[in-house]
N, C-alpha and C. Protein backbone atom coordinates (compact mmCIF):
# COMPACT_ATOMS: atom_id res chain seq x y z
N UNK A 1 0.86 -1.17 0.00
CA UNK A 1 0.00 0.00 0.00
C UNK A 1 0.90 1.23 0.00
N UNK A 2 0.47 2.26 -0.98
CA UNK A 2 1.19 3.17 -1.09
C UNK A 2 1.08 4.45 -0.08
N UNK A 3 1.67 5.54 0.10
CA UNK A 3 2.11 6.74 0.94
C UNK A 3 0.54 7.41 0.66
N UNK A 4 -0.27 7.38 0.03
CA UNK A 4 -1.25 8.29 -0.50
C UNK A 4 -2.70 7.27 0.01
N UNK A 5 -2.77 5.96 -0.33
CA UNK A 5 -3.71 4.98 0.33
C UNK A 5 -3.60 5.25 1.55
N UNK A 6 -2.59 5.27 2.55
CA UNK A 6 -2.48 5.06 3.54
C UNK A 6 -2.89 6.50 4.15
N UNK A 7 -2.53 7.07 3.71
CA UNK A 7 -3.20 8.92 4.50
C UNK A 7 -4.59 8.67 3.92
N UNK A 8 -4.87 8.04 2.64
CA UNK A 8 -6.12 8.79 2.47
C UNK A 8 -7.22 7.13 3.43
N UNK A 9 -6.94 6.32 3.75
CA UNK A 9 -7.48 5.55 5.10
C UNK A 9 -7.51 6.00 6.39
N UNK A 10 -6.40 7.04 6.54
CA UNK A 10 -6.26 7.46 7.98
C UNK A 10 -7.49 8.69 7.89
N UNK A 11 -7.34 9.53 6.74
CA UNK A 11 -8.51 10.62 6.95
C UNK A 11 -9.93 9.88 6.82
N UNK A 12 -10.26 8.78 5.99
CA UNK A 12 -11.17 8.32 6.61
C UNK A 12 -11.53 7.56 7.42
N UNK A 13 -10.95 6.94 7.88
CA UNK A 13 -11.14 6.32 9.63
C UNK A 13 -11.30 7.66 10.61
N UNK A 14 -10.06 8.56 10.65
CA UNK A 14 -10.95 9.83 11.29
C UNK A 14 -12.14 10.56 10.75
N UNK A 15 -12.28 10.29 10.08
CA UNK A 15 -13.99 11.49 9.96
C UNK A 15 -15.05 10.63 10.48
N UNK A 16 -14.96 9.00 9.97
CA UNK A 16 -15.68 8.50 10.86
C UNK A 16 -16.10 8.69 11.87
N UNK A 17 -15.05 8.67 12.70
CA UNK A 17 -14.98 8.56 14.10
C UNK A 17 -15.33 9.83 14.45
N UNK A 18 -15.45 10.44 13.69
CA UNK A 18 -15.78 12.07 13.64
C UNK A 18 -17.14 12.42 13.92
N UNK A 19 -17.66 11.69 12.38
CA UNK A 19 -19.05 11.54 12.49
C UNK A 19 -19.82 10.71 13.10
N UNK A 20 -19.02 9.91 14.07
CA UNK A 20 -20.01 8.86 14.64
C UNK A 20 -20.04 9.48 16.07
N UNK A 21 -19.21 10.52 16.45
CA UNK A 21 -19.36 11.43 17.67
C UNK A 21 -20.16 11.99 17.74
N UNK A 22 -20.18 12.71 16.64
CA UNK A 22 -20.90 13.65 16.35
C UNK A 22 -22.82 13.33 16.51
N UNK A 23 -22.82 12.15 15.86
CA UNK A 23 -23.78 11.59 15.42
C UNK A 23 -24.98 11.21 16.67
N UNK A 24 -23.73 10.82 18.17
CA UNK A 24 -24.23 10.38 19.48
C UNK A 24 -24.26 11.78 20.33
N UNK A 25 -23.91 12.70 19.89
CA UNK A 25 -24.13 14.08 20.79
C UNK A 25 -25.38 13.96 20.92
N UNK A 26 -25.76 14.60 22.17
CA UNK A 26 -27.80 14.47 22.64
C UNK A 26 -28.10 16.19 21.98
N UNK A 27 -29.44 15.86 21.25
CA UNK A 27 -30.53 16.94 21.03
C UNK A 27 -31.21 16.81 21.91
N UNK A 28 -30.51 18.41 22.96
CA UNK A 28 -31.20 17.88 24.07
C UNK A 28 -32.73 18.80 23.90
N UNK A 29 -33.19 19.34 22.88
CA UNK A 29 -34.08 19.95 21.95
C UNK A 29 -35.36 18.77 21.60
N UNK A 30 -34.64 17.77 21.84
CA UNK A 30 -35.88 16.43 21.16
C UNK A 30 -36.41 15.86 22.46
N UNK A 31 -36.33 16.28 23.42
CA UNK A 31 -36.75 16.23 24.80
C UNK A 31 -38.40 16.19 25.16
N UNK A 32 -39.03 15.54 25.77
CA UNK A 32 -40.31 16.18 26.15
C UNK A 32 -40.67 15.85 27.38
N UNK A 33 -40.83 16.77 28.80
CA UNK A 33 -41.38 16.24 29.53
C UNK A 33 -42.51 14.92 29.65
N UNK A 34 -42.31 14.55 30.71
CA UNK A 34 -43.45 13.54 31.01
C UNK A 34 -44.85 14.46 30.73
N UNK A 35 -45.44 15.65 31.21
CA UNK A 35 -46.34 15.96 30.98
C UNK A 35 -46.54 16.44 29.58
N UNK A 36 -45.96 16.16 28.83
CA UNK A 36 -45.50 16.86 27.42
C UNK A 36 -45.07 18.40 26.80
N UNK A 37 -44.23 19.21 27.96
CA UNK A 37 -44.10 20.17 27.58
C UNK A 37 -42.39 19.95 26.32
N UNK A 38 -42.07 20.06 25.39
CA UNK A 38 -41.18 19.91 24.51
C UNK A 38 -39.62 21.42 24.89
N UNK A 39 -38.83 20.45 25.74
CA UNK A 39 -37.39 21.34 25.45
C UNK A 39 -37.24 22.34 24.58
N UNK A 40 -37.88 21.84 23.46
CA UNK A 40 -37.65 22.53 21.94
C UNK A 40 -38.04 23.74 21.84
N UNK A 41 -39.90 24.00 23.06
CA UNK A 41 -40.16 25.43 23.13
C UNK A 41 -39.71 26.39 23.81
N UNK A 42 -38.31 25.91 24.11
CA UNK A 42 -37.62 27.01 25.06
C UNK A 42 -36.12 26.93 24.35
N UNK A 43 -36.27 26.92 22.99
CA UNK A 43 -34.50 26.83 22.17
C UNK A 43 -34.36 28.52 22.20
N UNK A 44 -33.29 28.44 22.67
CA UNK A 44 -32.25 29.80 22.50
C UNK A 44 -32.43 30.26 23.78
N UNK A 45 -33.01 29.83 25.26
CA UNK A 45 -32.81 30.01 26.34
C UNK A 45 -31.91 30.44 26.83
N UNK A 46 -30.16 29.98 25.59
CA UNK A 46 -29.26 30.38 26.76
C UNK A 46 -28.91 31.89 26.29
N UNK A 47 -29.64 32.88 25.54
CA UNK A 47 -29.25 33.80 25.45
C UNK A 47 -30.28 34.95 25.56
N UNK A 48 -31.70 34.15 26.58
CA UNK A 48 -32.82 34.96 27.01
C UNK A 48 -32.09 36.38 28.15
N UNK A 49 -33.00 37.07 28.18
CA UNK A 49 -32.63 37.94 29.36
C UNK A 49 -32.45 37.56 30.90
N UNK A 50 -31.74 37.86 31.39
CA UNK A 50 -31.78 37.64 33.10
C UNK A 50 -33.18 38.44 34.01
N UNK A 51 -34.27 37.48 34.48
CA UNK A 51 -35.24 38.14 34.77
C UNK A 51 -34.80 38.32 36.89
N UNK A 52 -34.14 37.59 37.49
CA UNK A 52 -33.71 37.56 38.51
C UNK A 52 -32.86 36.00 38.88
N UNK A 53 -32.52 36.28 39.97
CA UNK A 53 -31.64 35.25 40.68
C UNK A 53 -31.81 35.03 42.52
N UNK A 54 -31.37 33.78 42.63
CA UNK A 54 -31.68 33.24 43.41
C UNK A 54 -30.43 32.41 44.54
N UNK A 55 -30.25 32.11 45.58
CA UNK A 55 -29.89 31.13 46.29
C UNK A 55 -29.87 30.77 47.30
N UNK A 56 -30.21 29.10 47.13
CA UNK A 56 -30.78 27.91 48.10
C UNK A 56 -29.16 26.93 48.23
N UNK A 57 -29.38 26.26 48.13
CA UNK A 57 -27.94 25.21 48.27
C UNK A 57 -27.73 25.56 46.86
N UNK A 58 -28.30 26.26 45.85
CA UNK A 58 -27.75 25.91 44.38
C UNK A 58 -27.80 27.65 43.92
N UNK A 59 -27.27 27.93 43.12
CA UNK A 59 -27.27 29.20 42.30
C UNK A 59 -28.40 29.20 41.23
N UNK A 60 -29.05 29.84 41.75
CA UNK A 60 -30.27 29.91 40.54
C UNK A 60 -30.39 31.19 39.63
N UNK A 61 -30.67 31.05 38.15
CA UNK A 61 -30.93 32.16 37.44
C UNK A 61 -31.92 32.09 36.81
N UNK A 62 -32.92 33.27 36.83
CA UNK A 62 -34.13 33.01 36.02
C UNK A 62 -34.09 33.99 34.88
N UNK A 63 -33.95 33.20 33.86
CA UNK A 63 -34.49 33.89 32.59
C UNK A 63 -35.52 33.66 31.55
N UNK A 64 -35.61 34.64 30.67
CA UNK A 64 -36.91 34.78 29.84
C UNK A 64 -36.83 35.38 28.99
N UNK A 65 -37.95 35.05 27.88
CA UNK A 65 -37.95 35.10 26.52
C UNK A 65 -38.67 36.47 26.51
N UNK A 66 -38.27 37.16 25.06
CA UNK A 66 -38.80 38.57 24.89
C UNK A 66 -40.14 38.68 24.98
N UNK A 67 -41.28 37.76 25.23
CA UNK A 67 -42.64 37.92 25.30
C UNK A 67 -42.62 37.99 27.02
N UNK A 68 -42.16 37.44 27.72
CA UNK A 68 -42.22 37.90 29.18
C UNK A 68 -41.54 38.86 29.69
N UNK A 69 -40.11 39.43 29.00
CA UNK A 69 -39.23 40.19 29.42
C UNK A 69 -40.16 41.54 28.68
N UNK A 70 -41.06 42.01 27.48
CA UNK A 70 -41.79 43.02 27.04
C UNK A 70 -43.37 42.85 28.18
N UNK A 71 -43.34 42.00 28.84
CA UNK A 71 -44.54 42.18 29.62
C UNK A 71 -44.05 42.36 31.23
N UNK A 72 -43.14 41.88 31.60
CA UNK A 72 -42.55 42.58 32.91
C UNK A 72 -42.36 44.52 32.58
N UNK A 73 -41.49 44.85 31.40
CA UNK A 73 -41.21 46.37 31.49
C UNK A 73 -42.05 46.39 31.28
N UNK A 74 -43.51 46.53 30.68
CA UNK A 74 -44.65 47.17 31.00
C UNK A 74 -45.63 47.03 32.33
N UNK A 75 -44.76 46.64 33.48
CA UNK A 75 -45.63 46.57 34.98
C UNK A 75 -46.23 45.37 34.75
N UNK A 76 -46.54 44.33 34.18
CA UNK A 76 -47.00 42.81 34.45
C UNK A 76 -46.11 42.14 35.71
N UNK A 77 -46.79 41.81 36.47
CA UNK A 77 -48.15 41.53 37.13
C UNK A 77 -48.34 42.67 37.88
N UNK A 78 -47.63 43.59 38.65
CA UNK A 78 -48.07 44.90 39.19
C UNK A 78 -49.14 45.46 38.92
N UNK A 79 -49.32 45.76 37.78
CA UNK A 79 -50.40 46.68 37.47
C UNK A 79 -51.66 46.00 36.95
N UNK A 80 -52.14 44.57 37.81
CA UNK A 80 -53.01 44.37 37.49
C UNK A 80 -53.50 43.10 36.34
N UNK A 81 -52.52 43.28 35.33
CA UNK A 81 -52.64 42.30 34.16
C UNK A 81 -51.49 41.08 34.40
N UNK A 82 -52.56 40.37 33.46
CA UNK A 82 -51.35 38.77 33.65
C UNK A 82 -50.52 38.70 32.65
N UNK A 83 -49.67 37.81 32.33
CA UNK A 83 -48.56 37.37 31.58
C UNK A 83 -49.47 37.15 30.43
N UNK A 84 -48.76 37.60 28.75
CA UNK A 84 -49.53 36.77 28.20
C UNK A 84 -49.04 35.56 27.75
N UNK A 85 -50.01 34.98 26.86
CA UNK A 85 -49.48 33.65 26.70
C UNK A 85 -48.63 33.64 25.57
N UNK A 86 -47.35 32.64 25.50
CA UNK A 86 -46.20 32.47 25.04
C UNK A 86 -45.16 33.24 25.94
N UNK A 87 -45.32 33.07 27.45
CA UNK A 87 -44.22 33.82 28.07
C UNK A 87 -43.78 32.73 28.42
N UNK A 88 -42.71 32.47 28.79
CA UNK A 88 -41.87 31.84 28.85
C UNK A 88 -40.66 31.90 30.11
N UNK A 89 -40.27 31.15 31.10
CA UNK A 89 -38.79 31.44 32.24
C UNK A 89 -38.30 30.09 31.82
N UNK A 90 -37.25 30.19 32.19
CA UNK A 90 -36.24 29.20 32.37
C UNK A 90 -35.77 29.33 33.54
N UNK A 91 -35.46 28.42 34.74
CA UNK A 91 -34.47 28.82 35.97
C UNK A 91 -33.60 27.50 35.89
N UNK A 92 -32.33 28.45 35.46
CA UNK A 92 -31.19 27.74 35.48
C UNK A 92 -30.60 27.31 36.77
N UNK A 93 -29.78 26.47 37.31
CA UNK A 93 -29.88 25.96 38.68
C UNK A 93 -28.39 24.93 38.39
N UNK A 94 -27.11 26.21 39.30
CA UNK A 94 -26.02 25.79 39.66
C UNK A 94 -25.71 24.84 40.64
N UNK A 95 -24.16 23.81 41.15
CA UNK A 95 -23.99 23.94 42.64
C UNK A 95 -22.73 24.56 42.40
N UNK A 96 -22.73 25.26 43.33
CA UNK A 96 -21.79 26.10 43.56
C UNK A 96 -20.42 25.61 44.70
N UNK A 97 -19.60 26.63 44.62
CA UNK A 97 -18.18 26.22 45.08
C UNK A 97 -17.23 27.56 45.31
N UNK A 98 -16.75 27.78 45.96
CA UNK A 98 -16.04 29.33 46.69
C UNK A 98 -14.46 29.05 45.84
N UNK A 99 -14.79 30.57 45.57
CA UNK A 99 -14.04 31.02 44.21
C UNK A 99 -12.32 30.96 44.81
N UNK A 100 -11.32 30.51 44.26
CA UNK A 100 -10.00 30.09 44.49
C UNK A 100 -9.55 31.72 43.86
N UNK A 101 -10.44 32.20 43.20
CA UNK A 101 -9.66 33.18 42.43
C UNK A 101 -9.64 34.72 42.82
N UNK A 102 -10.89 34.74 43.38
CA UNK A 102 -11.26 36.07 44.31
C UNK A 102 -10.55 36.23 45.47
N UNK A 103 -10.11 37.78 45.69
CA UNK A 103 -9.83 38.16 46.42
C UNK A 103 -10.58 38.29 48.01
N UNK A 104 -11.80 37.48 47.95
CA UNK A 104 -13.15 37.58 49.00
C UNK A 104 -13.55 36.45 49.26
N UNK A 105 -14.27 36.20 50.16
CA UNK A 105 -15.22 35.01 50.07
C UNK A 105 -16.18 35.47 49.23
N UNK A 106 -16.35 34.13 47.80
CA UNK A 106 -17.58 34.62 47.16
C UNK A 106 -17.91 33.17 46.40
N UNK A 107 -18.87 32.70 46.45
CA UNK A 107 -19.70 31.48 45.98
C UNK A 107 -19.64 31.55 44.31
N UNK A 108 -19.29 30.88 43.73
CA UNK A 108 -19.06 31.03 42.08
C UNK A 108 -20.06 29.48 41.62
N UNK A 109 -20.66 29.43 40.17
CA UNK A 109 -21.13 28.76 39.68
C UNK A 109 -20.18 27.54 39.73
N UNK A 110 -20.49 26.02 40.14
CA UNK A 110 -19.76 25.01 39.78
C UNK A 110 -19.99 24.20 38.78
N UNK A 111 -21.03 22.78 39.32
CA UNK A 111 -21.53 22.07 38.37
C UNK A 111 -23.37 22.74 37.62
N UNK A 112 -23.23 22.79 36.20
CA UNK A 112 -24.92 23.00 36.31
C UNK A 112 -25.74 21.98 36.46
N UNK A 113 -27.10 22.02 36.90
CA UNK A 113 -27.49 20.52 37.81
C UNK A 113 -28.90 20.82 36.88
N UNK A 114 -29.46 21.55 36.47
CA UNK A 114 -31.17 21.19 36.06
C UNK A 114 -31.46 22.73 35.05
N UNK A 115 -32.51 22.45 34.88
CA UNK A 115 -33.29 23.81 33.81
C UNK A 115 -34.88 23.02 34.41
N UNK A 116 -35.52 23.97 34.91
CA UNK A 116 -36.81 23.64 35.50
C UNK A 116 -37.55 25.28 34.54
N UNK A 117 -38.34 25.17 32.98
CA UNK A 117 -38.97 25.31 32.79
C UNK A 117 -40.57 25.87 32.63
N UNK A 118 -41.35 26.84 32.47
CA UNK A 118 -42.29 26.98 32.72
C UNK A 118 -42.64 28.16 31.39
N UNK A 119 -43.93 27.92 31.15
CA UNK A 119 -44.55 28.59 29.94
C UNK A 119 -45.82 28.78 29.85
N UNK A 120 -46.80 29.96 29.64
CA UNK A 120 -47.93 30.12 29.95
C UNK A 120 -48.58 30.11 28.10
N UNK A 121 -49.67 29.37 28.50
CA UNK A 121 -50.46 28.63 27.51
C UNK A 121 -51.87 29.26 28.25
N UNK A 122 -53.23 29.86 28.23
CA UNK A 122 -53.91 30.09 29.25
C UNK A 122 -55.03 28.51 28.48
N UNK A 123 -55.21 28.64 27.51
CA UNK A 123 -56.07 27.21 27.33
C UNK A 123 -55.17 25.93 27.67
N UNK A 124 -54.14 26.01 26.91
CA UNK A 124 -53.53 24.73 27.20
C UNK A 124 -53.14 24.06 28.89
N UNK A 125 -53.48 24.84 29.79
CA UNK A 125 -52.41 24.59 30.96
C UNK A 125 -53.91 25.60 32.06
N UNK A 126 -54.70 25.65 31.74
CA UNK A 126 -56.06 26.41 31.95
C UNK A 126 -56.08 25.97 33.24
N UNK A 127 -55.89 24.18 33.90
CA UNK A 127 -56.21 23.62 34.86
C UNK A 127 -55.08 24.15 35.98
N UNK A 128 -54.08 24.62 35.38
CA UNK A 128 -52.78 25.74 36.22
C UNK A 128 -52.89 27.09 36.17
N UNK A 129 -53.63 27.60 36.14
CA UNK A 129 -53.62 29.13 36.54
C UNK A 129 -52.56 29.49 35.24
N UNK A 130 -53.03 28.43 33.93
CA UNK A 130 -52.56 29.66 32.35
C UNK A 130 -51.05 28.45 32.61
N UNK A 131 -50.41 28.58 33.41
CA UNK A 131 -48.88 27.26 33.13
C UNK A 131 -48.60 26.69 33.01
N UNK A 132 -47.76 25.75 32.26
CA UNK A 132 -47.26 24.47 32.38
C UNK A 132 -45.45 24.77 32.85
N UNK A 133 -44.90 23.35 33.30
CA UNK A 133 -44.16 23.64 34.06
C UNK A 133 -43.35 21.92 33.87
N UNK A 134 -42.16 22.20 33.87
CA UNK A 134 -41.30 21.06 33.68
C UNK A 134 -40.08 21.23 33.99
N UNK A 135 -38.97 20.46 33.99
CA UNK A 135 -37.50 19.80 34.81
C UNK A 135 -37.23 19.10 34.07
N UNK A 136 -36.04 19.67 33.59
CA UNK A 136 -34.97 18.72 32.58
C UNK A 136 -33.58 18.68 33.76
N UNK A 137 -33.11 17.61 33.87
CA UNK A 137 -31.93 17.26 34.86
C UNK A 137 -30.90 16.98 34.06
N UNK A 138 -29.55 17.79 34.31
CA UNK A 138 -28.32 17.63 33.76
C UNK A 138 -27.48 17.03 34.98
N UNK A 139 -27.10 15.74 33.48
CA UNK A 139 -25.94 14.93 34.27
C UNK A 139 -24.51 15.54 33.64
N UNK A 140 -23.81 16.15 34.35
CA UNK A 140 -22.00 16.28 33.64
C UNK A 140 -21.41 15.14 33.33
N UNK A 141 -21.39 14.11 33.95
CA UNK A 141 -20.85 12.81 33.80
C UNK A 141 -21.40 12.35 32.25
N UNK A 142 -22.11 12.55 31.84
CA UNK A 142 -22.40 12.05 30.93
C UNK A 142 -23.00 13.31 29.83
N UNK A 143 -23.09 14.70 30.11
CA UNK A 143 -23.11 15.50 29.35
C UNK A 143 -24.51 15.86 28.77
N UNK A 144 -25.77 15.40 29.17
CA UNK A 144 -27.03 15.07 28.51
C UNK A 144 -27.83 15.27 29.82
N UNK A 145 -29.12 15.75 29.46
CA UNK A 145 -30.28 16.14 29.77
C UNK A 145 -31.28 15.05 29.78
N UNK A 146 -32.18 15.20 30.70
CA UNK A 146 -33.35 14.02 30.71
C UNK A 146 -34.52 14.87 31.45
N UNK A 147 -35.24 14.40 31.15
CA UNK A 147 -37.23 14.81 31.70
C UNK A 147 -37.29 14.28 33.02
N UNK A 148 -37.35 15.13 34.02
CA UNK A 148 -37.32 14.49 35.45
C UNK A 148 -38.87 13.87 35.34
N UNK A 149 -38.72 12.30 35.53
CA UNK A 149 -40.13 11.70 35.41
C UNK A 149 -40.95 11.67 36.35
N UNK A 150 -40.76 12.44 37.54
CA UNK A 150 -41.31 12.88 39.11
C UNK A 150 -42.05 14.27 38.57
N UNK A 151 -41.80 14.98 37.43
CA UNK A 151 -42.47 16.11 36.56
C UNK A 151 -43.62 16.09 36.00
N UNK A 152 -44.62 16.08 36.33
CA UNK A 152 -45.82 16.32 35.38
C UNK A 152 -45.85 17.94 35.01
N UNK A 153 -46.86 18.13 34.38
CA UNK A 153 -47.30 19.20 33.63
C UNK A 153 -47.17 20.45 34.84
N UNK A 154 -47.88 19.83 35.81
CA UNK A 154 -48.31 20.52 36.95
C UNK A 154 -47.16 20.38 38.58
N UNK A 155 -45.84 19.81 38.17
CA UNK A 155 -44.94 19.86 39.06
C UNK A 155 -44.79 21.13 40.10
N UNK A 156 -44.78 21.85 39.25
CA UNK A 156 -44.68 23.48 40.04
C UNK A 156 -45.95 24.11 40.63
N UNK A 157 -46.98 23.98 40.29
CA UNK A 157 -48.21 24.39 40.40
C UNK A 157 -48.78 24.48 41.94
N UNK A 158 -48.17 23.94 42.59
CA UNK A 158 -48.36 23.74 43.92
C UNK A 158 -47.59 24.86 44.50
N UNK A 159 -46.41 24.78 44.67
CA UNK A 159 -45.47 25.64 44.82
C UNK A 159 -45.72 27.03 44.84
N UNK A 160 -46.37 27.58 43.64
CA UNK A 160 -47.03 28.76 42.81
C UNK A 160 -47.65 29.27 43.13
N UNK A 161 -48.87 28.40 43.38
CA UNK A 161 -49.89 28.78 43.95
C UNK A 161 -49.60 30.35 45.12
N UNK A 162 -48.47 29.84 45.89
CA UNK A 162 -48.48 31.21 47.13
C UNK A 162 -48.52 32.29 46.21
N UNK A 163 -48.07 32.81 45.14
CA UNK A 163 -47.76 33.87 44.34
C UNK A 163 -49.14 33.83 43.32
N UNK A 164 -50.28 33.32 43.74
CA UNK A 164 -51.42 33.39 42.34
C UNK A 164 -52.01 34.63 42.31
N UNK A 165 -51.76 35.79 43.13
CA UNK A 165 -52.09 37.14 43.11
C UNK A 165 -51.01 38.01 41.89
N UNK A 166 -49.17 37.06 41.78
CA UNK A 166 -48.60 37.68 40.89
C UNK A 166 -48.54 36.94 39.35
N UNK A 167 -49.53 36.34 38.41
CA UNK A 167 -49.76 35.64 38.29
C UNK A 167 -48.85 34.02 38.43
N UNK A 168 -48.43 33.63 39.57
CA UNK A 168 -47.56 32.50 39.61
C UNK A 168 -46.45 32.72 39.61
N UNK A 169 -46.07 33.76 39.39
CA UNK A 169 -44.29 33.69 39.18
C UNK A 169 -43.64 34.58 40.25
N UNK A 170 -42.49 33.90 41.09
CA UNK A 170 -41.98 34.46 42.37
C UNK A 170 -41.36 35.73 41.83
N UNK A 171 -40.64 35.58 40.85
CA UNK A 171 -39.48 36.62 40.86
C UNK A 171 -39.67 37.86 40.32
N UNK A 172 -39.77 39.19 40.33
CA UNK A 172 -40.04 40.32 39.51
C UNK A 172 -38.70 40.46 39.06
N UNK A 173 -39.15 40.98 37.43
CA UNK A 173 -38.00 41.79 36.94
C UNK A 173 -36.80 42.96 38.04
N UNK A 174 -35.57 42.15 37.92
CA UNK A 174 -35.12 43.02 38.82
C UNK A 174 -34.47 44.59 38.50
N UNK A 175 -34.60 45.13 39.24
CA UNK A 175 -33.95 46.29 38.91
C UNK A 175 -32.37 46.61 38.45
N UNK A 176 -32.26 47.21 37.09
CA UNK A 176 -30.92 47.26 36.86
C UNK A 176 -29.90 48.79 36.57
């Protein structure tokens, strides 16, 4: 076998292996909760607005799509009116770990652990006060997302409820 067979076997054994990586990466987009809310209606999440933040044992960030982030700056829920429908949060949800690099004590993002979901539908989700609501769980070890199957439609709905005067949602747009 000649100098030219032999490179041109090696480039294809690597692209293979290229494309067969490639091929097993997770769409984590093809997702659907157990209650059937679809990952897919929350694509480009990671470059929604920051609607507020949070922390419990984990670093939480809540963001949202321009149909909730144009209905918060107009006083939603304050002034009376609800979210409309196609609003959309995401709360992203760190564990955290004290920064080696700061000059302070200060808690920095570590592993990311979940995306817990929620989107107002007022027919579809009618039996929730207008929401549906879901939990996708990230494993690092393995790099991929899954439908927490302890999630129905109505996981959060309980929770919520204390806030059904704002329509359901804890966090106000924070001040910047």
């Amino acid at each position: 076998m000649n100098r030219k067979n032999k490179l041109t076997i090696a480039l294809a054994t690597a692209l293979a292996a290229l494309c067969g990586t490639v091929a097993h990466a997770q769409d984590k987009y093809a997702l659907k909760s157990p209650g059937g809310i679809a990952f897919a209606d929350f694509k480009g999440y990671e470059d929604w607005a920051v609607i507020s933040s949070a922390k419990t044992d984990v670093l939480k960030v809540i963001v949202g799509n321009p149909t909730i982030i144009k209905a918060f700056k107009a006083g939603v829920p304050g002034n009376g009116q609800l979210f409309p429908d196609g609003s959309k949060m995401v709360k992203l949800q760190w564990k955290t770990k004290k920064s080696t690099e700061a000059q302070f004590d200060v808690d920095v993002p570590d592993t990311f652990s979940q995306a817990f979901v929620m989107e107002k539908d007022s027919k579809k989700f009618a039996a929730h006060g207008g929401w549906g609501y879901a939990v996708f769980n990230y494993d690092p070890k393995t790099d991929k997302f899954t439908p927490d199957a302890a999630s129905p439609v109505d996981c959060g709905h309980a929770c919520h409820t204390v806030v059904k005067a704002k329509d359901y949602v804890f966090h106000p747009y924070q001040k910047r």
